[in-house]
Each structure stands twice: as C-alpha cells, then as structure tokens.
Protein backbone atom coordinates (compact mmCIF):
# COMPACT_ATOMS: atom_id res chain seq x y z
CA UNK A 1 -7.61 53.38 -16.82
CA UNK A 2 -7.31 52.29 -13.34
CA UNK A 3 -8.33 54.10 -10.21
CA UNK A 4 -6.39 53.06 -6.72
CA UNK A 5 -6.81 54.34 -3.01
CA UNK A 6 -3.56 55.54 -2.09
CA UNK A 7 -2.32 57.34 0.81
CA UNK A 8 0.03 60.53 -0.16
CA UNK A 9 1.62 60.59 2.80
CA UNK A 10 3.35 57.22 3.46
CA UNK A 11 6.34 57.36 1.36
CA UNK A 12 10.26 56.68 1.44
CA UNK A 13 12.34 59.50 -0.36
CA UNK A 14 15.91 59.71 -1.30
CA UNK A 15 18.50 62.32 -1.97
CA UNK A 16 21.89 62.27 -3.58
CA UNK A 17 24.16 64.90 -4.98
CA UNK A 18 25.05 65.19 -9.18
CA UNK A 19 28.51 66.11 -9.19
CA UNK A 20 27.93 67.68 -12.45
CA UNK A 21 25.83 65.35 -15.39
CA UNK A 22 22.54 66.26 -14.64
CA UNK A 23 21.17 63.50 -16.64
CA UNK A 24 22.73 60.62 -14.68
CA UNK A 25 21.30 59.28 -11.74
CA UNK A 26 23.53 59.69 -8.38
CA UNK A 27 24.54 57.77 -5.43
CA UNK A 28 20.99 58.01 -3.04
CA UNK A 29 20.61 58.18 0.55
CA UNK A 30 17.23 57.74 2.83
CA UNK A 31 16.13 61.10 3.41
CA UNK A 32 13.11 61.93 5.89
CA UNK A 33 11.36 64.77 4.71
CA UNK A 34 8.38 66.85 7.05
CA UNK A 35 5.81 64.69 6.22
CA UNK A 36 2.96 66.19 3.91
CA UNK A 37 5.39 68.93 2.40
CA UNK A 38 6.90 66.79 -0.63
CA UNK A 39 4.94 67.55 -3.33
CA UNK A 40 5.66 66.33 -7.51
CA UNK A 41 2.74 68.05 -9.15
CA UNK A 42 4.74 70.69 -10.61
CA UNK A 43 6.62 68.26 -12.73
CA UNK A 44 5.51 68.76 -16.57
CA UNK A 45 5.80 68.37 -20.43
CA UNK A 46 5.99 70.85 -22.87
CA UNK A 47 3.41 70.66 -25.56
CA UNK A 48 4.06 71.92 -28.56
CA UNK A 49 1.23 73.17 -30.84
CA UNK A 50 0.64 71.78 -34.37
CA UNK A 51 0.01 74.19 -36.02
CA UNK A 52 -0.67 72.93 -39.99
CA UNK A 53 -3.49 74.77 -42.11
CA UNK A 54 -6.85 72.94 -42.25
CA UNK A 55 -10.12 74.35 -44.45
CA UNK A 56 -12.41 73.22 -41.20
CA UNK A 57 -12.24 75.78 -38.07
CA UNK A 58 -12.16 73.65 -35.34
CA UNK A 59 -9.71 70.96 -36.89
CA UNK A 60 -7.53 70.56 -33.79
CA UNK A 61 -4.58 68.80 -34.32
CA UNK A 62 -2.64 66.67 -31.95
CA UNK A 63 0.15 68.52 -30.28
CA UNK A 64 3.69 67.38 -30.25
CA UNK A 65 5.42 66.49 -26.83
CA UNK A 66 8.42 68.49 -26.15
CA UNK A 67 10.80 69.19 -23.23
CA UNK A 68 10.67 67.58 -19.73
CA UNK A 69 10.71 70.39 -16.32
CA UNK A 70 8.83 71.38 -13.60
CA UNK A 71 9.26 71.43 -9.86
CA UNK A 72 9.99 69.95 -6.66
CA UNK A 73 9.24 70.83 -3.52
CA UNK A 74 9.58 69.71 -0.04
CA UNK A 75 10.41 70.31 3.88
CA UNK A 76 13.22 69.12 6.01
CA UNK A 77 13.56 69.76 9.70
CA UNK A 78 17.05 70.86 10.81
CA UNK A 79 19.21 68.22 13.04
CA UNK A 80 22.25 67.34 14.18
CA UNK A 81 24.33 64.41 12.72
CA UNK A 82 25.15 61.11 14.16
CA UNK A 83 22.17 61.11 16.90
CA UNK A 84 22.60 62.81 20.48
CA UNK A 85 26.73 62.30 21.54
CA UNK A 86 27.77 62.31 17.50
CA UNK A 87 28.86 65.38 17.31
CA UNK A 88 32.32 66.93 15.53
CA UNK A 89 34.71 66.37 18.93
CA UNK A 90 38.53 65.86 18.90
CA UNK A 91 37.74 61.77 19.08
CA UNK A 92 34.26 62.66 16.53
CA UNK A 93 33.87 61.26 13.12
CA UNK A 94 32.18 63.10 10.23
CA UNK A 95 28.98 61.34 8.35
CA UNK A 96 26.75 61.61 5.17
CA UNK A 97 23.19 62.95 6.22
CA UNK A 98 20.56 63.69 4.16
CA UNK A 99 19.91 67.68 4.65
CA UNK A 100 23.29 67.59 3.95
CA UNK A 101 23.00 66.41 0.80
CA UNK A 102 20.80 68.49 -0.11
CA UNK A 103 22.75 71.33 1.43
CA UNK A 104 25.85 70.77 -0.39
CA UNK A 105 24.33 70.51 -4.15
CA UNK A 106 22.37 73.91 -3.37
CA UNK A 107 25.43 75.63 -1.65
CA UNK A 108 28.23 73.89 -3.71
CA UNK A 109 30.35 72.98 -0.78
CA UNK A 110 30.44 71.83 3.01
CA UNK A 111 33.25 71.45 5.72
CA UNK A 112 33.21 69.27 8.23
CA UNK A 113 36.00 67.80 10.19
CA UNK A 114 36.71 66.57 13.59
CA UNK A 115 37.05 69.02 16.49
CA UNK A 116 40.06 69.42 18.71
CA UNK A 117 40.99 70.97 22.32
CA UNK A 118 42.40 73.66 23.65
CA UNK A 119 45.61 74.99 24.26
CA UNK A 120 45.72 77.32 26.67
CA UNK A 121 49.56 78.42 26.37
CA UNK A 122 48.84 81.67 24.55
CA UNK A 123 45.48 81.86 24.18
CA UNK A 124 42.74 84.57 24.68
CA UNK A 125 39.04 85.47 24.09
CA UNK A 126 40.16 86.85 20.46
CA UNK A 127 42.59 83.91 19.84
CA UNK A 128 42.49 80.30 20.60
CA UNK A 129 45.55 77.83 19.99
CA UNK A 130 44.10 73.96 19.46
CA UNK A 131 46.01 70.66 19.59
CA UNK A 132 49.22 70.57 17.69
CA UNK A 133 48.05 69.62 13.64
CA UNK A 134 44.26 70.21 13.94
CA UNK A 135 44.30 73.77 12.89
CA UNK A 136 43.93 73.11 9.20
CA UNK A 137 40.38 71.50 10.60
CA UNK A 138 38.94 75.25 10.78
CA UNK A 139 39.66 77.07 7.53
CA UNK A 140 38.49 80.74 8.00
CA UNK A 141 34.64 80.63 7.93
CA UNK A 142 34.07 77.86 9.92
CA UNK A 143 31.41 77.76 12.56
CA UNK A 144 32.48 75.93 16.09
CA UNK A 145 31.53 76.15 19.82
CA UNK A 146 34.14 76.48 21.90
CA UNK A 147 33.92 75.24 25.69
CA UNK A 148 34.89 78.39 27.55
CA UNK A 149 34.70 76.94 31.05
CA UNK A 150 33.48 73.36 31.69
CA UNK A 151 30.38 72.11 30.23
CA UNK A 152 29.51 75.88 28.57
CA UNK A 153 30.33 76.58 25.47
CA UNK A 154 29.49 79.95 23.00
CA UNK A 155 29.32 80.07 19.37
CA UNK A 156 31.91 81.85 17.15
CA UNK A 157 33.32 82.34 13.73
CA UNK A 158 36.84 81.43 12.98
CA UNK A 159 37.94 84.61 10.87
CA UNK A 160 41.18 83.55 10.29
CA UNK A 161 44.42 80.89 11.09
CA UNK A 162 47.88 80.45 11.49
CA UNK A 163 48.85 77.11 12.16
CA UNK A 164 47.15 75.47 15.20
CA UNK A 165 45.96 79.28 16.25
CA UNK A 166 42.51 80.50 15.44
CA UNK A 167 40.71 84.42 15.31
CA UNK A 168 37.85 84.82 16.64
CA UNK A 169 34.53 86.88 15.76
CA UNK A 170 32.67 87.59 18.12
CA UNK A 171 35.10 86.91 20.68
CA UNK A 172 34.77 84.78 23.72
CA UNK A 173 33.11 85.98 27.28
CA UNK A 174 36.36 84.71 28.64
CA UNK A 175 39.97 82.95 27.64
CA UNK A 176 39.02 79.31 27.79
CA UNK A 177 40.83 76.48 29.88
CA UNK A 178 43.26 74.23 28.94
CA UNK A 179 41.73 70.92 27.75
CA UNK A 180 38.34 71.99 27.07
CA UNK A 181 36.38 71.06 23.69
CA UNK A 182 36.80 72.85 20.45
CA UNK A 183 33.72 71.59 18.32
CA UNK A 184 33.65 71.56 14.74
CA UNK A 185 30.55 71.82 12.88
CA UNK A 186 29.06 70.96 9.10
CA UNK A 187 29.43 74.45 7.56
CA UNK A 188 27.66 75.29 4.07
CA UNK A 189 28.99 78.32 2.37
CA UNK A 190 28.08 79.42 -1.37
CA UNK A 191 30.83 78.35 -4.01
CA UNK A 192 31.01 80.97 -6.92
CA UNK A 193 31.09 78.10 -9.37
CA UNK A 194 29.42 75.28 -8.66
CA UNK A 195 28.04 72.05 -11.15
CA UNK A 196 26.44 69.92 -8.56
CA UNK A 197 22.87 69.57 -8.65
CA UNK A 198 20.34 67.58 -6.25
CA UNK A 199 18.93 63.82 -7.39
CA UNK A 200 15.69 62.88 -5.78
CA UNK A 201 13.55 59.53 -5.87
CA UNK A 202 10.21 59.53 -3.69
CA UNK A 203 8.30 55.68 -4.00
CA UNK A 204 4.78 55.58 -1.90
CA UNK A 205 3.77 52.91 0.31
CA UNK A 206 0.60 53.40 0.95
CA UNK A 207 -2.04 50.86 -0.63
CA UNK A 208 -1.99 47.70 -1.53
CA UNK A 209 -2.93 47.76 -4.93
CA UNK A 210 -0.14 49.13 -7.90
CA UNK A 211 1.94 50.98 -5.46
CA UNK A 212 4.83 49.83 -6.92
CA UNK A 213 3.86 51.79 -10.01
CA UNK A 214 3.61 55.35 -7.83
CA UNK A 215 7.28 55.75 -7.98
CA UNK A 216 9.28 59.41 -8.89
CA UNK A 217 12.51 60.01 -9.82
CA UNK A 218 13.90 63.93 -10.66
CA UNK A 219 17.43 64.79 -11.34
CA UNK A 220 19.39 68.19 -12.15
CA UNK A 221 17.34 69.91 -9.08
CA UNK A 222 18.56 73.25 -8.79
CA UNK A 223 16.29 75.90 -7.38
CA UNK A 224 15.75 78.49 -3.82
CA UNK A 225 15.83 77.42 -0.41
CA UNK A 226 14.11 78.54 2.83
CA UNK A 227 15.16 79.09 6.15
CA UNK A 228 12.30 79.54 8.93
CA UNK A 229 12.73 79.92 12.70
CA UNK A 230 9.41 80.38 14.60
CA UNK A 231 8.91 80.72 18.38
CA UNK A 232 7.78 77.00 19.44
CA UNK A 233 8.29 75.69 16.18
CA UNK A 234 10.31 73.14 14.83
CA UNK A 235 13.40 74.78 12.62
CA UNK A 236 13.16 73.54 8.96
CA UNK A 237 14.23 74.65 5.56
CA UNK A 238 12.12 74.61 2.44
CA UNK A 239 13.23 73.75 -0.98
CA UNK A 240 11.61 75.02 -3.99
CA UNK A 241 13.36 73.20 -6.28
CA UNK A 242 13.48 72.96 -10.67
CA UNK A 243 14.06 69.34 -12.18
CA UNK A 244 16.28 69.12 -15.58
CA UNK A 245 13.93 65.88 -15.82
CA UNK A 246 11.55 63.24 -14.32
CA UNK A 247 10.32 59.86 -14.55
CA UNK A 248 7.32 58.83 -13.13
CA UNK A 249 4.79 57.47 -11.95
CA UNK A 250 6.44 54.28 -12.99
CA UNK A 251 7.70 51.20 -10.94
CA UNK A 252 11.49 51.50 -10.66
CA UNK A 253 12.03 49.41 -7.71
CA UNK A 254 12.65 51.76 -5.06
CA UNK A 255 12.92 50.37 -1.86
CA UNK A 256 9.86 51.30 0.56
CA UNK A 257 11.48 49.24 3.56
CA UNK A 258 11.08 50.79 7.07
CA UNK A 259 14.35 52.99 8.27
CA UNK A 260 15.55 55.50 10.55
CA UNK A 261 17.14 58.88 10.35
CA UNK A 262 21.04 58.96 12.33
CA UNK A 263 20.48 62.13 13.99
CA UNK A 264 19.02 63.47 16.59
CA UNK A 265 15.49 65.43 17.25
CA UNK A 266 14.48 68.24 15.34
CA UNK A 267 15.90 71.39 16.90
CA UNK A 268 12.65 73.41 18.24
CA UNK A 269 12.97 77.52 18.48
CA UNK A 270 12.59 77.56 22.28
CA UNK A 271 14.00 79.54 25.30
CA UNK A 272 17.60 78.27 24.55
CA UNK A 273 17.56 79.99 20.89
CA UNK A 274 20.93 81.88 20.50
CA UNK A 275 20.03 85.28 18.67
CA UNK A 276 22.84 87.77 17.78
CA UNK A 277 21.70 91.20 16.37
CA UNK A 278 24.72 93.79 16.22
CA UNK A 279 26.84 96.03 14.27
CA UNK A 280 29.41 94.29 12.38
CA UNK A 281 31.96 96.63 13.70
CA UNK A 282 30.97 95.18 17.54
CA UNK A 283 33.43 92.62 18.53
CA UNK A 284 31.97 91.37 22.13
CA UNK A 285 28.13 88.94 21.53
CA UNK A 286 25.27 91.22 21.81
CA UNK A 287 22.03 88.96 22.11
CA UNK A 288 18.81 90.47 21.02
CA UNK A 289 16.08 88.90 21.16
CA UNK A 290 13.77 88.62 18.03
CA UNK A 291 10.53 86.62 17.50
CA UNK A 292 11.11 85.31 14.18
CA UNK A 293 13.62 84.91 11.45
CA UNK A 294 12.98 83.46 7.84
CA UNK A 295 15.89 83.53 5.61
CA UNK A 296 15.57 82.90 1.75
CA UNK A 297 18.70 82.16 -0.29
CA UNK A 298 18.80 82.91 -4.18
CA UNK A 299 21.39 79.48 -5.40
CA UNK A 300 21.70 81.40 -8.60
CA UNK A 301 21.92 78.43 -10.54
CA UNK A 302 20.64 77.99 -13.92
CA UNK A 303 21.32 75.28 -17.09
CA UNK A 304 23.28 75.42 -20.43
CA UNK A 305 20.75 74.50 -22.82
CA UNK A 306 21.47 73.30 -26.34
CA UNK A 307 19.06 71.44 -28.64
CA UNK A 308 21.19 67.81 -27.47
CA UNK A 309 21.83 66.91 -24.18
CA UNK A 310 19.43 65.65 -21.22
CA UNK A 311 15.99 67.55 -22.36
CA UNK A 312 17.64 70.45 -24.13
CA UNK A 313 20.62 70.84 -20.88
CA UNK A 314 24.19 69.70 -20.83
CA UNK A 315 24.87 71.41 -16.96
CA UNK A 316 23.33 73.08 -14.34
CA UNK A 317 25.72 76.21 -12.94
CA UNK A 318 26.01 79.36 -10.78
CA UNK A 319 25.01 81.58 -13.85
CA UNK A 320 22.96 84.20 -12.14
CA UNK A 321 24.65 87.40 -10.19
CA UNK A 322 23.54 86.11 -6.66
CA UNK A 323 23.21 89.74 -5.89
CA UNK A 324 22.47 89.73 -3.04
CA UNK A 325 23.01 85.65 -2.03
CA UNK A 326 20.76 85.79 1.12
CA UNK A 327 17.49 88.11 2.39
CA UNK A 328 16.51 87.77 5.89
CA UNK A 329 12.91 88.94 7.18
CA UNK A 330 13.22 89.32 11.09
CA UNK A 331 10.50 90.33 13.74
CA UNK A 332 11.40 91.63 17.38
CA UNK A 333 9.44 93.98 19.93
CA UNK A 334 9.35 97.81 18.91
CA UNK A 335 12.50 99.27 18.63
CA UNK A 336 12.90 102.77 17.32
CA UNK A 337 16.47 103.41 17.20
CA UNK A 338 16.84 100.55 14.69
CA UNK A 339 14.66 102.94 12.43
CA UNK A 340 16.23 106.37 13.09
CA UNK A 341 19.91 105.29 13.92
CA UNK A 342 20.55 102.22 12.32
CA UNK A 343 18.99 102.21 9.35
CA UNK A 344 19.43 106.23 8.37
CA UNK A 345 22.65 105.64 9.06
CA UNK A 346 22.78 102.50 6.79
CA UNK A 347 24.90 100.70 8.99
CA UNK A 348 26.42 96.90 8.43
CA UNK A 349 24.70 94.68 11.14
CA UNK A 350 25.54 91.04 11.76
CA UNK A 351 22.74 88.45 12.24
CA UNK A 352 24.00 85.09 14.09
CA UNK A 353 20.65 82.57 15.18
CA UNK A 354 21.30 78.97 16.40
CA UNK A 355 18.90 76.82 18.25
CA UNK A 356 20.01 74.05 20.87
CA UNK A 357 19.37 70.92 22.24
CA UNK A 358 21.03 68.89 24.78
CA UNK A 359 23.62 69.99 27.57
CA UNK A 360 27.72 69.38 27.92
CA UNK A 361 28.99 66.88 25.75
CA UNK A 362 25.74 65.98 24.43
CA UNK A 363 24.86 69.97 23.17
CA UNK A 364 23.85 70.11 19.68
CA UNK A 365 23.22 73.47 17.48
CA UNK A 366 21.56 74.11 14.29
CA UNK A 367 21.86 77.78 12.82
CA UNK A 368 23.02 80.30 10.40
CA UNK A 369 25.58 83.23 10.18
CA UNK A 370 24.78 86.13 8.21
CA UNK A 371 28.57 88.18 9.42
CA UNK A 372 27.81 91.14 7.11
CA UNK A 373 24.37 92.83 6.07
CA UNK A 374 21.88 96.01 5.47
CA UNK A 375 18.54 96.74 6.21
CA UNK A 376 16.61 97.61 3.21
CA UNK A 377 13.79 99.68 3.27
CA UNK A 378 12.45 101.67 6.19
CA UNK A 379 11.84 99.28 9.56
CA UNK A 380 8.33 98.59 9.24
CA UNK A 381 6.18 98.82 12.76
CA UNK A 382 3.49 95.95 13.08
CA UNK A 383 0.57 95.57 14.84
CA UNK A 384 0.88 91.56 15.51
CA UNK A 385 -1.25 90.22 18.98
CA UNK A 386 -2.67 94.02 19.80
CA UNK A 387 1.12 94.38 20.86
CA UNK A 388 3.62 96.66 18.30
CA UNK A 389 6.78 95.23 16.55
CA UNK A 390 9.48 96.07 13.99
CA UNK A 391 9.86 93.75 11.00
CA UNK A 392 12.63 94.75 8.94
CA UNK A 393 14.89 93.03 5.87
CA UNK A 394 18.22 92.49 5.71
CA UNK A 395 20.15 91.86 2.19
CA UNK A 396 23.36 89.97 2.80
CA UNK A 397 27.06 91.43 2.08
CA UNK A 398 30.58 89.81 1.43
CA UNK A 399 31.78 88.87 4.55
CA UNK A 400 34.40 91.01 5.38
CA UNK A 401 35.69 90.06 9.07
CA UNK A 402 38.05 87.16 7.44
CA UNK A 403 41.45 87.69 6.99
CA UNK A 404 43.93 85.73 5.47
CA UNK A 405 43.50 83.65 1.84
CA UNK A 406 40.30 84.46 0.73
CA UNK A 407 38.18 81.47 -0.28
CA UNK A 408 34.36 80.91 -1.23
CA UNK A 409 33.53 80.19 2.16
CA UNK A 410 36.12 82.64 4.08
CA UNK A 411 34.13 85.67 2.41
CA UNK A 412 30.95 83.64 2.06
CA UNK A 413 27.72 86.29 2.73
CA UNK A 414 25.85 83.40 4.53
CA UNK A 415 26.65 80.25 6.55
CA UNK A 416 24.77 77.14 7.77
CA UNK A 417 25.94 75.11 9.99
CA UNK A 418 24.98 71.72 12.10
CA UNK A 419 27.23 71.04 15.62
C-alpha cells in the first residue's frame, strides 16, 4: 500500500470511436471535458460467491472474480468546429472534433460537408437552388443557415432535394439573394443499426508522485446522453455512459502534455438563443420563448453476450425499441392554451433551439431539431421565483416533413447539429 496526494481534476482525456470490436482499442483524439464532471468510480468487477459446504458457520470463502462493467460519466460543453471563421462555407473544410466523436458512436452517424451559395434563378423562401454540384452536400435532414439578406442568416431544415435545389422547413422570412452563403453544419441523426461504440482514456496530472500509474482506459461505451440549455448557462451535454471493459489505474503511457481544443467558445444560452415552439403543420418560424430545455436521448444500444468474447460481449448494437428516441422537458411563462388546446387536442408540435455566437461570417450555432413531437401528460403549472410557469414533456415522433428517399437521418425523430 501506498497513499499519494493527487489532484482529481488535472487530467488529459481522450475519445475515439469503435467501429464495431468493442474489445479493441480505437484511434484517440484530445478531448476537453467540463472539468470536475468525468467521473470512473462506477467502473467494477463482478464477484462471484463461493459457495462450497463447510461444517464451521462463518467459514467465508474467497470469492471468484468474474466479469468486467460499470460506468462512465462525464460533461462536454457544446462548440463549434475549427475555432471562430471555421465554419462549413462553400470554400470550408470539415474536421474531427471531439464531441463529435462522441456524437457519432452514440448516434451512429454524422454529416458534414462544405456549404455552398445561392442561386437565385428560381429560388424562393420554400425552395433554394445552390451552386451547380453541391446539392448532394444537403441530403434531406440536414441542418444549415442560410444568409437571407447580407450578413443575416435563419436556421432551417432541408426536407428534401432535387439536384442542386433544396425544400425548406420552416421556410425563409424572405427569398434570399444571389451569392449569399448556404452553411452546412455537423448533423447527428440516430441510425437504426448501428455497431460503433465510444473508446475513452483519461491519465491525471496532478502530483508528482506515481501519477503515471493513475491512468484509465474504457472501451465498448454505449449508454444515454443529455442535452441541457439553461438561461446564462453554458450549453453542454451529459453522457452517462456503460463500459464493455476497463483497465486501470495502471500506467499505460498516456500522454498528459499541455493542448488546446480547435473550436471556438462554449456557446452560452443568452439573449441570442433561437427558440422555435409550433405546430408541425405551421410552415412560417414561430419563436417562443422558453426558459429552459433539457433533452434526454435513449441510444438504445445494448451487447451480444456469449460466454467468449471481450468480458462475456462480442458487439454492442441498437437492440432496444428506441420508443420514443428523444424526451424533452421544457419551461416557459404560463401559458394556458398549451394545456386546453394543444395538448387536449394532442397535437404534433415542433421544437427547434440553437444558441449563437459571433456575427456575419464569423456566426456560429449549436442546437437541436426535434421536427415532430407530443406532449405527454397534462402541462404542469409551476410556481418557480414567486412567478407561475408551464413545464411540460414532449416524446419525440418520426419525422415526417421529409420527402423524397427515406433514410435514417431524413426521418430521424431528433437532430444535433454544430454550424
């Protein structure tokens, strides 16, 4: 035995996605984590009792180890890739980033690819023609901002394309101008199969005696992920994660050298927050402004066990219904005709948040697009700050706006997306 001082919180983490053996270690990449949120303790043995018959009472007998598991959990602020001016542009380049990583194990796919401009021969607030060959850059389901005028853009969907010309939902304020920006984003949409799981290495720095021993390593991470926008808080998701196996505390030579993150600032939930609460049927943008939104997302993923294979699994895979894929908890002031119109009627409502940063070509967005969903459960009305509010939960629905082949993330019941 040997006791240390350590400090928990000075650390370097990495992330990298298992295509499909969850046993084998992946490619990493730096991740920054919130700092304080990453937490191994969950990670665990399975001890099996020994049970054999002894004349003596208290004869105890050693148990036998079994099967590796446990948990993993851990924070990571939403931001935009390739620091302030990196964004998906016509003359843009798409990156590796660590949330996504993380992002497209859980979700089982992402899209990104460069932007383009627009045409404006032919095009309208509903449909937009882009430069001749970039339309197969925005496969229906795709999140983009489109500059409507110069230096403003607005948020849409593309619901479905022909060629170089895209659909629109919602539409535009106005038919945009020839020239302007068409921005492509990082879009995460469920797969219905998927065999990826997460890798993830965490190595602490801080002490000077046997760190090199306080060193993690957990692969086959499959698990539920968090979505939380607060007023005046920083966006983040939260991963609750469930390791196939672990190693650790050991020293495997991670590297604990200094680096920095490619992106830019977290996104805070500020004035500029982009809130969308409507009826799916509504075409136009209808903002509404709420005062929180936390979004949990059920992966559905799960392992084929056997009595071989990398402690007792061969694969991790969507084997759960995913029914429904997303559940949204959002707070806004008192509003009674969401509770005797909306919800006796049980109508479809879309929810569509982002948060921004930045102005012209240097706007970034971080948010989420939830195109078809119910309330469940009667509006609740809140006391919160001796002022009233509704809180009220949404399950998530097939997305039913797209037209055109449908794909995984065409009809996909949620979205994230980076710009």
């Amino acid at each position: 035995m040997a006791q240390v001082d350590i400090r928990a919180r000075d650390a370097a983490t990495y992330l990298g996605v298992q295509a499909s053996a969850i046993g084998t270690a992946p490619t990493f990449t730096r991740a920054f984590p919130v700092v304080g949120s990453f937490d191994v303790s969950g990670i665990e043995q399975a001890h099996l009792a020994n049970m054999d018959e002894s004349v003596n009472l208290y004869d105890h007998r050693q148990p036998v180890l079994g099967l590796k598991a446990g948990r993993v959990k851990f924070d990571y602020y939403c931001k935009a890739v390739g620091g302030v001016t990196g964004r998906l542009d016509a003359s843009g380049a798409t990156a590796t980033h660590p949330l996504g990583i993380a992002l497209n194990a859980m979700f089982g796919s992402e899209n990104a690819a460069v932007g383009s401009l627009v045409v404006a021969a032919g095009s309208t607030a509903t449909i937009i023609n882009v430069s001749v060959g970039t339309g197969a850059n925005f496969p229906a389901g795709t999140i983009i901002a489109v500059e409507v005028t110069a230096g403003n853009y607005e948020l849409t969907r593309v619901i479905t394309r022909a060629t170089d010309a895209l659909t629109l939902r919602p539409i535009l304020s106005a038919p945009p101008g020839d020239g302007l920006r068409v921005v492509n984003s990082y879009t995460y949409a469920p797969t219905e199969n998927n065999a990826q799981s997460l890798g993830v290495r965490r190595a602490l720095a801080g002490g000077a005696t046997d760190i090199a021993a306080y060193e993690w390593q957990m692969l086959g991470c499959i698990g539920k992920a968090k979505l939380t926008m607060q007023r005046n808080e920083l966006m983040k998701w939260t991963f609750d994660l469930e390791c196939a196996t672990w190693t650790g505390p050991t020293a495997a030579g991670y590297s604990i050298a200094a680096a920095t993150e490619s992106t830019t600032a977290p996104f805070a939930v500020t004035g500029s927050t982009l809130t969308l609460f409507q009826l799916s049927s509504d075409l136009t943008r209808t903002a509404y402004a709420l005062k929180s939104v936390e979004t949990e997302l059920d992966f559905g993923m799960g392992y084929s066990e056997e009595l071989g294979g990398t402690e007792g699994k061969t694969t991790a895979f969507r084997s759960k219904g995913g029914r429904p894929f997303g559940k949204a908890t959002v707070r806004f002031r008192a509003d009674r005709v969401i509770d005797d119109t909306n919800w006796t009627n049980q109508n479809d409502h879309t929810l569509f948040c982002a948060a921004t940063a930045g102005a012209t070509t240097a706007q970034r967005w971080a948010g989420f697009d939830m195109p078809s969903a119910e309330i469940v459960g009667k509006p609740k009305m809140i006391e919160d700050g001796e002022q009233l509010w509704t809180e009220l939960a949404l399950e998530s629905k097939t997305d039913t706006t797209t037209t055109g082949t449908a794909t995984d993330r065409s009809r996909s019941p949620v979205r994230f997306f980076l710009i």
